[in-house]
C-alpha atoms as a PDB file:
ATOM      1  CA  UNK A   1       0.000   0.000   0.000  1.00  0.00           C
ATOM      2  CA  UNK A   2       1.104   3.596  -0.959  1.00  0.00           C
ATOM      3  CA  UNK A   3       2.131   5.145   1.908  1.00  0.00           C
ATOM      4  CA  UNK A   4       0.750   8.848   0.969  1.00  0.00           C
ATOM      5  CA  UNK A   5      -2.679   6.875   1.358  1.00  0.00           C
ATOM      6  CA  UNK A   6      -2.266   6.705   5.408  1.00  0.00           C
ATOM      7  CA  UNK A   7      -3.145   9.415   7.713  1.00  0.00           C
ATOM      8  CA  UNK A   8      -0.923  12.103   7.655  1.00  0.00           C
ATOM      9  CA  UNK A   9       0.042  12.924  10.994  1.00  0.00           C
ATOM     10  CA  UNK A  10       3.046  14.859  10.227  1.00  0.00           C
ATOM     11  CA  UNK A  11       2.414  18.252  12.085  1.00  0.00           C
ATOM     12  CA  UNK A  12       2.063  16.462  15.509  1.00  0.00           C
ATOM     13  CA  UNK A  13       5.332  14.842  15.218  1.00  0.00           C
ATOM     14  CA  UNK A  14       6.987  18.355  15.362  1.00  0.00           C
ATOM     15  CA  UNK A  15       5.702  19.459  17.991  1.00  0.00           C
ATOM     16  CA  UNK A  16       8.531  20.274  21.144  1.00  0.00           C
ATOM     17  CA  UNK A  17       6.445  17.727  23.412  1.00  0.00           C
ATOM     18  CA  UNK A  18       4.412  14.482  22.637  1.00  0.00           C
ATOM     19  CA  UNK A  19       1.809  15.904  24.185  1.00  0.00           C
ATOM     20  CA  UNK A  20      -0.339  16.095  20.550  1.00  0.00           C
ATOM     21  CA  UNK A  21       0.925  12.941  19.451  1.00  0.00           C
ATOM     22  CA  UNK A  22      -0.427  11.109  22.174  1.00  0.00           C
ATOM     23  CA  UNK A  23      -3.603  12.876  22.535  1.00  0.00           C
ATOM     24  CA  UNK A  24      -4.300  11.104  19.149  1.00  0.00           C
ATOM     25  CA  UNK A  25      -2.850   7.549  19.325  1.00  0.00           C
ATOM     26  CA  UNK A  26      -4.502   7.572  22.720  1.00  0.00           C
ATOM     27  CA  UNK A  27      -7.985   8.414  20.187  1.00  0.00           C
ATOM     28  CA  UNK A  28      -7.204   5.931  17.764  1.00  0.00           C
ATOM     29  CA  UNK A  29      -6.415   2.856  20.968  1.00  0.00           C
ATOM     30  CA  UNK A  30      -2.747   2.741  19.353  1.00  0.00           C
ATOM     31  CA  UNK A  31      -1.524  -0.280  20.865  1.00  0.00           C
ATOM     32  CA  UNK A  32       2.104  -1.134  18.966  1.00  0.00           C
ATOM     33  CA  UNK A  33       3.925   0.042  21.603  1.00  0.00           C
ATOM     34  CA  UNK A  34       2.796  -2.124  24.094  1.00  0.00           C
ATOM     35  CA  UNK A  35       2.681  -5.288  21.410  1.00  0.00           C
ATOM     36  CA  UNK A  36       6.776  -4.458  20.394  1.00  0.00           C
ATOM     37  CA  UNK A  37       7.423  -4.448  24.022  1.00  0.00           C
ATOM     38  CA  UNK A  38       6.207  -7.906  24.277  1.00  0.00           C
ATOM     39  CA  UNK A  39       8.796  -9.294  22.494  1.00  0.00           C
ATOM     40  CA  UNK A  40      11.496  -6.725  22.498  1.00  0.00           C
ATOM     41  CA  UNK A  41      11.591  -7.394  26.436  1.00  0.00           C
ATOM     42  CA  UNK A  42      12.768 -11.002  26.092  1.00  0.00           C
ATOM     43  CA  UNK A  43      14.891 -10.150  23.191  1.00  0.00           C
ATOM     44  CA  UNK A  44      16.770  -7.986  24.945  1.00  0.00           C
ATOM     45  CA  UNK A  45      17.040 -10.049  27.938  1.00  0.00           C
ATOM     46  CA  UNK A  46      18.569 -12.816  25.662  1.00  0.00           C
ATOM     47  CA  UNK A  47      21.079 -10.651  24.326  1.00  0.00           C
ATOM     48  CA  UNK A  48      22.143  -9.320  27.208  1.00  0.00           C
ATOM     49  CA  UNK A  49      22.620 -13.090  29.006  1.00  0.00           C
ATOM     50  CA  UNK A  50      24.461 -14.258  25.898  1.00  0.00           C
ATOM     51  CA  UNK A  51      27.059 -11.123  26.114  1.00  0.00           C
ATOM     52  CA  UNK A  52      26.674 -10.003  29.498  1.00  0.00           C
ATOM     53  CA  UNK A  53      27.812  -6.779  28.381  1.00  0.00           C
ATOM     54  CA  UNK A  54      25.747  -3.052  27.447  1.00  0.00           C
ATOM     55  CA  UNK A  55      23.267  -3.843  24.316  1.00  0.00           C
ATOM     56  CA  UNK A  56      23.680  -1.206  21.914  1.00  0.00           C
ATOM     57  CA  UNK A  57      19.874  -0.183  20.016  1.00  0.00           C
ATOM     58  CA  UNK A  58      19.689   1.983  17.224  1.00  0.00           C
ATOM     59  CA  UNK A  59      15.794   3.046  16.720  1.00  0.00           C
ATOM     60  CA  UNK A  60      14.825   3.616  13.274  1.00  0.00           C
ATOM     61  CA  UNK A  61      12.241   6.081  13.118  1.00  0.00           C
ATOM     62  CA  UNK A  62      11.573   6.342  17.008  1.00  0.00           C
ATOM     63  CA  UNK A  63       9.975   9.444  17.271  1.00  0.00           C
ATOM     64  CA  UNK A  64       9.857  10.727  20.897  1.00  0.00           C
ATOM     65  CA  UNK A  65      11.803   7.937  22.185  1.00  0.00           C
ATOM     66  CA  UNK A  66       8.403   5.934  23.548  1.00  0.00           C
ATOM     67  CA  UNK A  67      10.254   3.011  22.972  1.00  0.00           C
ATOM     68  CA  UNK A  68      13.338   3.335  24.468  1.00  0.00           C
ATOM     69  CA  UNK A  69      11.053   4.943  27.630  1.00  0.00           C
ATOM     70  CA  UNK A  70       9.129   1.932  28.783  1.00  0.00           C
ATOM     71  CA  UNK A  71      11.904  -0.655  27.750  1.00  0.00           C
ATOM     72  CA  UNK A  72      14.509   1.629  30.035  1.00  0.00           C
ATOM     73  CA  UNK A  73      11.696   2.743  32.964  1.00  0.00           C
ATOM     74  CA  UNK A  74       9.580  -0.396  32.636  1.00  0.00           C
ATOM     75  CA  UNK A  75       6.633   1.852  31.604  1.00  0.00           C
ATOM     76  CA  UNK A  76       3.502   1.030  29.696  1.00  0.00           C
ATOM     77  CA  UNK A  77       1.967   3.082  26.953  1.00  0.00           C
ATOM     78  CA  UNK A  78      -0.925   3.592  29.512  1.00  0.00           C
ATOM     79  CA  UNK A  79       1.443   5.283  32.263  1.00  0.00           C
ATOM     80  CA  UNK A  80       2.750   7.927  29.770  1.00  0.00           C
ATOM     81  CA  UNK A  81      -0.819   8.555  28.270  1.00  0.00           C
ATOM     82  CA  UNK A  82      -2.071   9.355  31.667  1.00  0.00           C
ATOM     83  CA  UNK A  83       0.889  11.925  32.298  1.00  0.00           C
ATOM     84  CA  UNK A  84       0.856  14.050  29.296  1.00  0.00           C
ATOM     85  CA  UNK A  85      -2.906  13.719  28.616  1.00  0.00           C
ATOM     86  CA  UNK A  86      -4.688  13.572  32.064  1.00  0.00           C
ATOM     87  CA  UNK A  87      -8.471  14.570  31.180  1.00  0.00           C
ATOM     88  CA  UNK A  88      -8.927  16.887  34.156  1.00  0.00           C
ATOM     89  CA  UNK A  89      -5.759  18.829  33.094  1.00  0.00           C
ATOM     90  CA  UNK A  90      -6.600  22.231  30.907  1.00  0.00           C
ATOM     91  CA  UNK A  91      -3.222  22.796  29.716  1.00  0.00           C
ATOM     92  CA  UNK A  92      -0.491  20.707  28.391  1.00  0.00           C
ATOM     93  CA  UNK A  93       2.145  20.035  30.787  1.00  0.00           C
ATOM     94  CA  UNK A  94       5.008  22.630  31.530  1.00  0.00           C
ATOM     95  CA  UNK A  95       8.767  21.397  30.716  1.00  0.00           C
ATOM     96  CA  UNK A  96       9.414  21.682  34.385  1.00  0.00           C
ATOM     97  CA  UNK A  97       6.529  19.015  34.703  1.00  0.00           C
ATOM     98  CA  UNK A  98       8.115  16.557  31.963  1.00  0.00           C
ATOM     99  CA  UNK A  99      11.390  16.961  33.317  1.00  0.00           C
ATOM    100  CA  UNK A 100      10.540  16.044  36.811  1.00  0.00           C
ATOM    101  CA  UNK A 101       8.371  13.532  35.653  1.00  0.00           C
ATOM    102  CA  UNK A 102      11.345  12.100  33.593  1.00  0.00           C
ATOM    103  CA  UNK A 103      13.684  12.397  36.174  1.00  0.00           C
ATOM    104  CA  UNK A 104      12.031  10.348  38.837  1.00  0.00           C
ATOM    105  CA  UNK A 105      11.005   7.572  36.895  1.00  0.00           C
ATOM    106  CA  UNK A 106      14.372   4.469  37.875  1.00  0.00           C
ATOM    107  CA  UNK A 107      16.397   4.042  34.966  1.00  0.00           C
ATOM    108  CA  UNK A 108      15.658  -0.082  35.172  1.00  0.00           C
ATOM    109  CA  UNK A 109      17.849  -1.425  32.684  1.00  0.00           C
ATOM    110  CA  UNK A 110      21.432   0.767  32.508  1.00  0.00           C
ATOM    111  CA  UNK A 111      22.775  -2.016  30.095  1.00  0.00           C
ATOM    112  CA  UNK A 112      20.435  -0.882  27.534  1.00  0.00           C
ATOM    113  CA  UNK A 113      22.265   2.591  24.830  1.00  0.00           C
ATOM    114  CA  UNK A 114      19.746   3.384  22.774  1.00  0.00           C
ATOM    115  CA  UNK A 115      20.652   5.713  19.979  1.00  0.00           C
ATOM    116  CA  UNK A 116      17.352   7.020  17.887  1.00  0.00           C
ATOM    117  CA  UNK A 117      17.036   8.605  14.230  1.00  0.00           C
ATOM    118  CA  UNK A 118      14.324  10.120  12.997  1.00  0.00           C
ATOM    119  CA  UNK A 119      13.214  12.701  10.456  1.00  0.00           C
ATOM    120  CA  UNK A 120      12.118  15.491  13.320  1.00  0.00           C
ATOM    121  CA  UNK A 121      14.104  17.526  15.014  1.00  0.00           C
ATOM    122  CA  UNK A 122      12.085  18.452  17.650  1.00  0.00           C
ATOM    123  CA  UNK A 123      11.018  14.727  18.265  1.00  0.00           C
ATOM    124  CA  UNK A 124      15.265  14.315  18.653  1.00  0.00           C
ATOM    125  CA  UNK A 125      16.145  17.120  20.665  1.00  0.00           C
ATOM    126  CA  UNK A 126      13.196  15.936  23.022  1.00  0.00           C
ATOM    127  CA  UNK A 127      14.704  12.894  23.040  1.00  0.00           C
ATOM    128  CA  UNK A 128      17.850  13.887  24.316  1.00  0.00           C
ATOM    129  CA  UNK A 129      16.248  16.592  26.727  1.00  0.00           C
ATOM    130  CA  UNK A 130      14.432  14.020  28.781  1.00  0.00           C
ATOM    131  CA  UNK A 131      17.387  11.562  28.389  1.00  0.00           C
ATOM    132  CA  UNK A 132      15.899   8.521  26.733  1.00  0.00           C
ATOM    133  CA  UNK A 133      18.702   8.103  24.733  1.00  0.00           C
ATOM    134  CA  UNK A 134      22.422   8.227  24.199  1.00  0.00           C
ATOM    135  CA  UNK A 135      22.220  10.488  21.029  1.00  0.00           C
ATOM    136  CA  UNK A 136      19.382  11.152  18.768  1.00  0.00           C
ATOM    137  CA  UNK A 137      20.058  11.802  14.913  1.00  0.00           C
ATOM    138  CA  UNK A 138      17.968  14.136  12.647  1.00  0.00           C
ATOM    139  CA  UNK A 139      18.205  12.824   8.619  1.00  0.00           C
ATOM    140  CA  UNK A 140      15.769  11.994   6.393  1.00  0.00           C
ATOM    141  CA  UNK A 141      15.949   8.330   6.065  1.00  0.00           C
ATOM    142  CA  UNK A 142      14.444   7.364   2.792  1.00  0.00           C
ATOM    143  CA  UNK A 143      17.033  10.402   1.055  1.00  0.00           C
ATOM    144  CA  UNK A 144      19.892  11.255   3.098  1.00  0.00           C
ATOM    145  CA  UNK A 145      22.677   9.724   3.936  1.00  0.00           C
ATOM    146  CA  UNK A 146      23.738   7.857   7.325  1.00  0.00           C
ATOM    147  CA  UNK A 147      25.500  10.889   9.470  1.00  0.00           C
ATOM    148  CA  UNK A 148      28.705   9.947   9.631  1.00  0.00           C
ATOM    149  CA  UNK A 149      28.547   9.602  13.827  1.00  0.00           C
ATOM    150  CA  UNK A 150      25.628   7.445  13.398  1.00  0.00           C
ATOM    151  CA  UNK A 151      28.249   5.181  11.153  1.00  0.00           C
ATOM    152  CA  UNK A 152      30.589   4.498  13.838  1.00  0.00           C
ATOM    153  CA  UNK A 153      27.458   3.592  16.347  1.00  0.00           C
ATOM    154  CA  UNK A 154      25.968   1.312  13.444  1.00  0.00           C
ATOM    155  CA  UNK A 155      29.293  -0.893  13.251  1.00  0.00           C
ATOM    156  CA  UNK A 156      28.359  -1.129  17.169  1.00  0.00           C
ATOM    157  CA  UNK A 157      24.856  -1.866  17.206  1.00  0.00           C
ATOM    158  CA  UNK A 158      23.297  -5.155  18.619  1.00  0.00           C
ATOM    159  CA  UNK A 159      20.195  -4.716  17.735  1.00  0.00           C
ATOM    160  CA  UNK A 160      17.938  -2.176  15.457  1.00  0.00           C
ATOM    161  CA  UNK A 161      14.175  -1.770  15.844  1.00  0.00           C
ATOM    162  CA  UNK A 162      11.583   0.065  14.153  1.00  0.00           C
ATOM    163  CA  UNK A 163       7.496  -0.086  14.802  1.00  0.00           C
ATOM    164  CA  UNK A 164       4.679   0.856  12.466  1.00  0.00           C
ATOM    165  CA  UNK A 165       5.168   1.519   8.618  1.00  0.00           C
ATOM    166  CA  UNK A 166       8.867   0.651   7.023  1.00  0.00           C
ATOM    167  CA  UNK A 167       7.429   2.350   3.970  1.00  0.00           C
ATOM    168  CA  UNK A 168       8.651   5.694   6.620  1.00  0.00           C
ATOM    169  CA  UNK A 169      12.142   3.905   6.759  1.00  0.00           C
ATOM    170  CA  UNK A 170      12.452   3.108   2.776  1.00  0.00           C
ATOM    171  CA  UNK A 171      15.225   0.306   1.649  1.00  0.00           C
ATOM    172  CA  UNK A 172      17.550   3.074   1.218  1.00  0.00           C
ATOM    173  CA  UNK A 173      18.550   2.957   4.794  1.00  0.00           C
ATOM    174  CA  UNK A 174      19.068  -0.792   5.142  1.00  0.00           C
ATOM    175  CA  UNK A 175      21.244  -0.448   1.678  1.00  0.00           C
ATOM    176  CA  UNK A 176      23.839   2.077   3.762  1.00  0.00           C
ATOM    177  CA  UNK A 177      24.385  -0.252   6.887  1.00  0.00           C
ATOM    178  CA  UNK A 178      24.450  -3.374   6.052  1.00  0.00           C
ATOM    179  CA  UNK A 179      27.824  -2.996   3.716  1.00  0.00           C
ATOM    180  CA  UNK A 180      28.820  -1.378   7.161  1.00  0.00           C
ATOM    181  CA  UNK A 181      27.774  -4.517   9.783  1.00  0.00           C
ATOM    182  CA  UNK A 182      28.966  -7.128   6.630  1.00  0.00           C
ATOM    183  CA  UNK A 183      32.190  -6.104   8.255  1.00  0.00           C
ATOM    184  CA  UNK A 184      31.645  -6.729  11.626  1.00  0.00           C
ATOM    185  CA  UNK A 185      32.957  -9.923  13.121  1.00  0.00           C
ATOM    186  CA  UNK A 186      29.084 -10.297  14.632  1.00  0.00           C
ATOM    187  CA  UNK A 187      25.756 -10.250  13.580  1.00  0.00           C
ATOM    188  CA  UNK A 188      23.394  -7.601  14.592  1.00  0.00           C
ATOM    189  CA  UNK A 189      19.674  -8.456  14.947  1.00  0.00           C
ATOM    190  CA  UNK A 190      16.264  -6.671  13.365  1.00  0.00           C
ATOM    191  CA  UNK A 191      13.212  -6.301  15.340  1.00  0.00           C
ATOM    192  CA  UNK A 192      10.209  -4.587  13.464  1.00  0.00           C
ATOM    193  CA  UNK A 193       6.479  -4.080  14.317  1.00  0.00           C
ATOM    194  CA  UNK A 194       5.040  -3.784  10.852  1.00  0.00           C
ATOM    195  CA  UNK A 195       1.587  -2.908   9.948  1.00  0.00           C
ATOM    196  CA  UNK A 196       0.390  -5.468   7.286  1.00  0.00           C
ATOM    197  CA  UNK A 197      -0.113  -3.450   4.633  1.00  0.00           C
ATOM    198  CA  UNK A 198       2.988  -1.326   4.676  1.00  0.00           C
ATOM    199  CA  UNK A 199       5.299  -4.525   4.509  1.00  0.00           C
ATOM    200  CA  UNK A 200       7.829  -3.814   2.071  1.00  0.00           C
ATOM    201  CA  UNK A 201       9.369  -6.173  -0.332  1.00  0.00           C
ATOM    202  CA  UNK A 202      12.241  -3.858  -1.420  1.00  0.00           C
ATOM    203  CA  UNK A 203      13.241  -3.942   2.112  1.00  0.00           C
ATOM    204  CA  UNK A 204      12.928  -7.582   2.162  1.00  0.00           C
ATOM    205  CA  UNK A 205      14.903  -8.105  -1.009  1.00  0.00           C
ATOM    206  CA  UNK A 206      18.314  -5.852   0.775  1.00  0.00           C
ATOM    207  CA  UNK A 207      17.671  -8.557   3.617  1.00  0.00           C
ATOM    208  CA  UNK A 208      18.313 -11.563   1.655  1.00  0.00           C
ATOM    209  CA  UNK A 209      21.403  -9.971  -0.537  1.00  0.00           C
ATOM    210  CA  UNK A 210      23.165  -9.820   2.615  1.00  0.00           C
ATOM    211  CA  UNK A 211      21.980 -13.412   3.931  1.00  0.00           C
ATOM    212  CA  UNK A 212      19.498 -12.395   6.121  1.00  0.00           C
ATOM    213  CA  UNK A 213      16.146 -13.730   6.645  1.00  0.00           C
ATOM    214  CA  UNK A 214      12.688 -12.066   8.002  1.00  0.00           C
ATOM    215  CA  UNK A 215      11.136 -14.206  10.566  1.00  0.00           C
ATOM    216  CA  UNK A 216       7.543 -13.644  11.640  1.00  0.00           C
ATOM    217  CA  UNK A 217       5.261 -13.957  14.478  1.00  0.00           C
ATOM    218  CA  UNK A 218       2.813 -16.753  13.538  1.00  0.00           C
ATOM    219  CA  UNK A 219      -0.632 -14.324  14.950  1.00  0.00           C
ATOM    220  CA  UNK A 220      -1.093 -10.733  13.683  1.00  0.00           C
ATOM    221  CA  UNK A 221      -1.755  -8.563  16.519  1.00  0.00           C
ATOM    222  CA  UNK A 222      -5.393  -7.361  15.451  1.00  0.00           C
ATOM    223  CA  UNK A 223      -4.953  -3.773  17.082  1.00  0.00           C
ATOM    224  CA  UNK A 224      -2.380  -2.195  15.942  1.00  0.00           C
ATOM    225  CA  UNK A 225      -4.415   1.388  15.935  1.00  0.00           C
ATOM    226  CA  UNK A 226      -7.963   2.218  14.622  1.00  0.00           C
ATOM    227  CA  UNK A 227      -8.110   3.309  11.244  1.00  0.00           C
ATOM    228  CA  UNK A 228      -8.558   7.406  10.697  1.00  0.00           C
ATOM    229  CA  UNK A 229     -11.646   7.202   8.356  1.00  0.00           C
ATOM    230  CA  UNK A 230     -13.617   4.688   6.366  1.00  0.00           C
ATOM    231  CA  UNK A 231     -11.250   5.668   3.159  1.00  0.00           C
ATOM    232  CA  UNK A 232      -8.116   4.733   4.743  1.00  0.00           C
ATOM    233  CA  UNK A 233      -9.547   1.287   5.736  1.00  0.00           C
ATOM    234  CA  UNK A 234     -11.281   0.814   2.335  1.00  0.00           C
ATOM    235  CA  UNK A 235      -7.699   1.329   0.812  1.00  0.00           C
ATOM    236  CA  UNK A 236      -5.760  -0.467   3.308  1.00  0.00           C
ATOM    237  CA  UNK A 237      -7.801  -3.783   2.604  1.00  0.00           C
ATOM    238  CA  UNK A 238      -8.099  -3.271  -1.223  1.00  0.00           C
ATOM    239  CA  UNK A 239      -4.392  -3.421  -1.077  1.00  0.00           C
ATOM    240  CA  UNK A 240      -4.052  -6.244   1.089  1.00  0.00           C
ATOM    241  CA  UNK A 241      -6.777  -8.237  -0.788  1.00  0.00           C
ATOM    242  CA  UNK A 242      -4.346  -7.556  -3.790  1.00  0.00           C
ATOM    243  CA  UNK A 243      -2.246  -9.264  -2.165  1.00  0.00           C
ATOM    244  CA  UNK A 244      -4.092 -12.311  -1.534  1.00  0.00           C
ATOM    245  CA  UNK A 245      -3.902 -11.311   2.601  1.00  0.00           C
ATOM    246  CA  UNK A 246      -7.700 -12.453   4.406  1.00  0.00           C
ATOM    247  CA  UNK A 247      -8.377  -9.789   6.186  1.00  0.00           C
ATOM    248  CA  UNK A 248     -11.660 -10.982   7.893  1.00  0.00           C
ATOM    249  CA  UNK A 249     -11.143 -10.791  11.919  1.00  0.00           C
ATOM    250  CA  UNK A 250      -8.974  -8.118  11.446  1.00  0.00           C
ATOM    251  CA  UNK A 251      -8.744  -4.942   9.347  1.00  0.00           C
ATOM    252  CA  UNK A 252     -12.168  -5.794   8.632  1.00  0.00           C
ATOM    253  CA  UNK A 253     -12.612  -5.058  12.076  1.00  0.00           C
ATOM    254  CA  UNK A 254     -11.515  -1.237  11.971  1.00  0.00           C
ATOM    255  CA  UNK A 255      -7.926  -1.592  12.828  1.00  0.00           C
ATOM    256  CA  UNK A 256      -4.587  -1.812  11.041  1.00  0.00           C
ATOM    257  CA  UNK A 257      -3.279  -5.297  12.174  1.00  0.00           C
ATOM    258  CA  UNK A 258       0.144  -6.063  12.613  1.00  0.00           C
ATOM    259  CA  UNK A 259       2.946  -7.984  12.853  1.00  0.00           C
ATOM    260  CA  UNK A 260       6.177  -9.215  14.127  1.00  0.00           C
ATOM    261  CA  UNK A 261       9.687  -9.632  12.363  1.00  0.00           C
ATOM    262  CA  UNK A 262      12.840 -10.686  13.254  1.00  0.00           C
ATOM    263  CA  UNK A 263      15.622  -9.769  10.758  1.00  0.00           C
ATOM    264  CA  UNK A 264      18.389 -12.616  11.596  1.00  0.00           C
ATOM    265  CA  UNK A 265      21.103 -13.799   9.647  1.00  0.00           C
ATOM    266  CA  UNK A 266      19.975 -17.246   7.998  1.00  0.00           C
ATOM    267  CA  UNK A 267      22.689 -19.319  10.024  1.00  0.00           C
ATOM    268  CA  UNK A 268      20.697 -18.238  13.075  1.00  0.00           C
ATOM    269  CA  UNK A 269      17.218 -18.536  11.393  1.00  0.00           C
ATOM    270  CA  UNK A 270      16.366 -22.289  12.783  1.00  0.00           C
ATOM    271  CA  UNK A 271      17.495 -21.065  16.307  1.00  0.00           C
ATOM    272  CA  UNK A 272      15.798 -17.881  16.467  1.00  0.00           C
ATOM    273  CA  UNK A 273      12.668 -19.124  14.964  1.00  0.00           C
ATOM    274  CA  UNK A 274      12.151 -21.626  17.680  1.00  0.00           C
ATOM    275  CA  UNK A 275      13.325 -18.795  20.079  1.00  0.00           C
ATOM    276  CA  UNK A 276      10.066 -16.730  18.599  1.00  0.00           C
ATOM    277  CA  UNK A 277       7.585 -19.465  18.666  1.00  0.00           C
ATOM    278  CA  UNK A 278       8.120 -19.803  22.735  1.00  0.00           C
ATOM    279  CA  UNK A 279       7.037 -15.655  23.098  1.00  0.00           C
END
């Protein structure tokens, strides 16, 4: 599916806060946040019992750091809902509000360096302010190239993520860093949360030239958000139906369903598949 034909949803991701952002997932019952953290939890908990050493993230498109958040403060998408968008509250919350708010929550997993990218500044320097992150990086992913920082954190990276569309990400991105891990003397991981119909073959295809595989959940999660209008569900199914995807029980249903992928290098494929059927 053409991703001009989603919701566009562009002006509240550069706004200094999340406050906007979440006032509307929270509408829509956005619940991939909560669904990545069911597996990215374990994930990371393997990794970090098989090296016993910091795990190093890169998040592809994270926005306001919400991931990075609950995995480092063992939040839920429900906790920092109620904080920023508390229905008795008149006025969006003051920076001296986030900062405290941010500051007192225990930083639960220290062994966990997330670095972010995304293609708003705001959402980055937010980031950083609130310290979710080690660094956050500003580029436009599907055109620009890799800063050259973020370069020398890629050849470090244990494990990328990304949740929601890839069709945001574009294959251009996976084309710059994997000529940069092929070097590496180990073998990164891939965990995405991809809505159905914005799977992307082309992404896919840079996968397997570099001898990885995709690996999926075996259940789509049925609510990954509700759908903004009737036209954006009437397209998303028309395109999935195109593909020869049944989408009775679930975008049938008013929401975009997703799924889960792990990107792993086919030597590990067998392993890690067995690994994903016991989540």
């Amino acid at each position: 599916m053409d991703i001009s034909k989603k919701a566009d949803w562009s002006e509240v991701y550069v706004q200094p806060t999340p406050a906007s952002y979440l006032q509307i997932v929270s509408r829509q019952e956005y619940g991939v946040p909560d669904y990545a953290i069911q597996y990215l939890r374990p994930l990371l908990k393997m990794l970090y019992a098989k090296q016993q050493t910091s795990i190093n993230i890169v998040d592809i498109g994270a926005s306001y750091g919400i991931i990075s958040t609950l995995l480092l403060h063992d939040l839920t998408m429900a906790q920092l809902m109620d904080f920023f968008i508390e229905s008795d509250r008149d006025q969006e919350r003051t920076w001296e509000e986030i900062e405290r708010f941010y500051k007192h929550q225990d930083i639960r997993h220290a062994e966990y360096k997330f670095y972010l990218s995304d293609n708003s500044q705001p959402a980055m320097d937010f980031s950083e302010r609130v310290h979710v992150c080690e660094k956050a990086y500003c580029f436009d992913m599907r055109h620009e190239p890799l800063p050259e920082e973020l370069k020398q954190i890629v050849e470090i990276t244990d494990l990328f993520i990304a949740t929601g569309s890839l069709g945001y990400i574009g294959e251009y991105f996976f084309q710059q860093i994997f000529p940069i891990i092929s070097r590496n003397s180990f073998s990164p991981l891939f965990a995405f949360v991809v809505y159905r119909a914005f799977y992307s073959d082309e992404i896919e295809k840079v996968f397997h030239d570099y001898n990885y595989t995709l690996i999926k959940s075996s259940v789509p999660f049925k609510k990954g958000r509700k759908f903004a209008s009737v036209l954006e569900q009437q397209n998303t199914i028309t395109s999935l139906h195109q593909k020869n995807i049944d989408t009775v029980g679930f975008e049938d249903e008013g929401f975009y369903a997703c799924e889960f992928y792990l990107g792993v290098p086919v030597s590990e494929k067998e392993r890690l598949y067995n690994w994903l059927k016991d989540i």
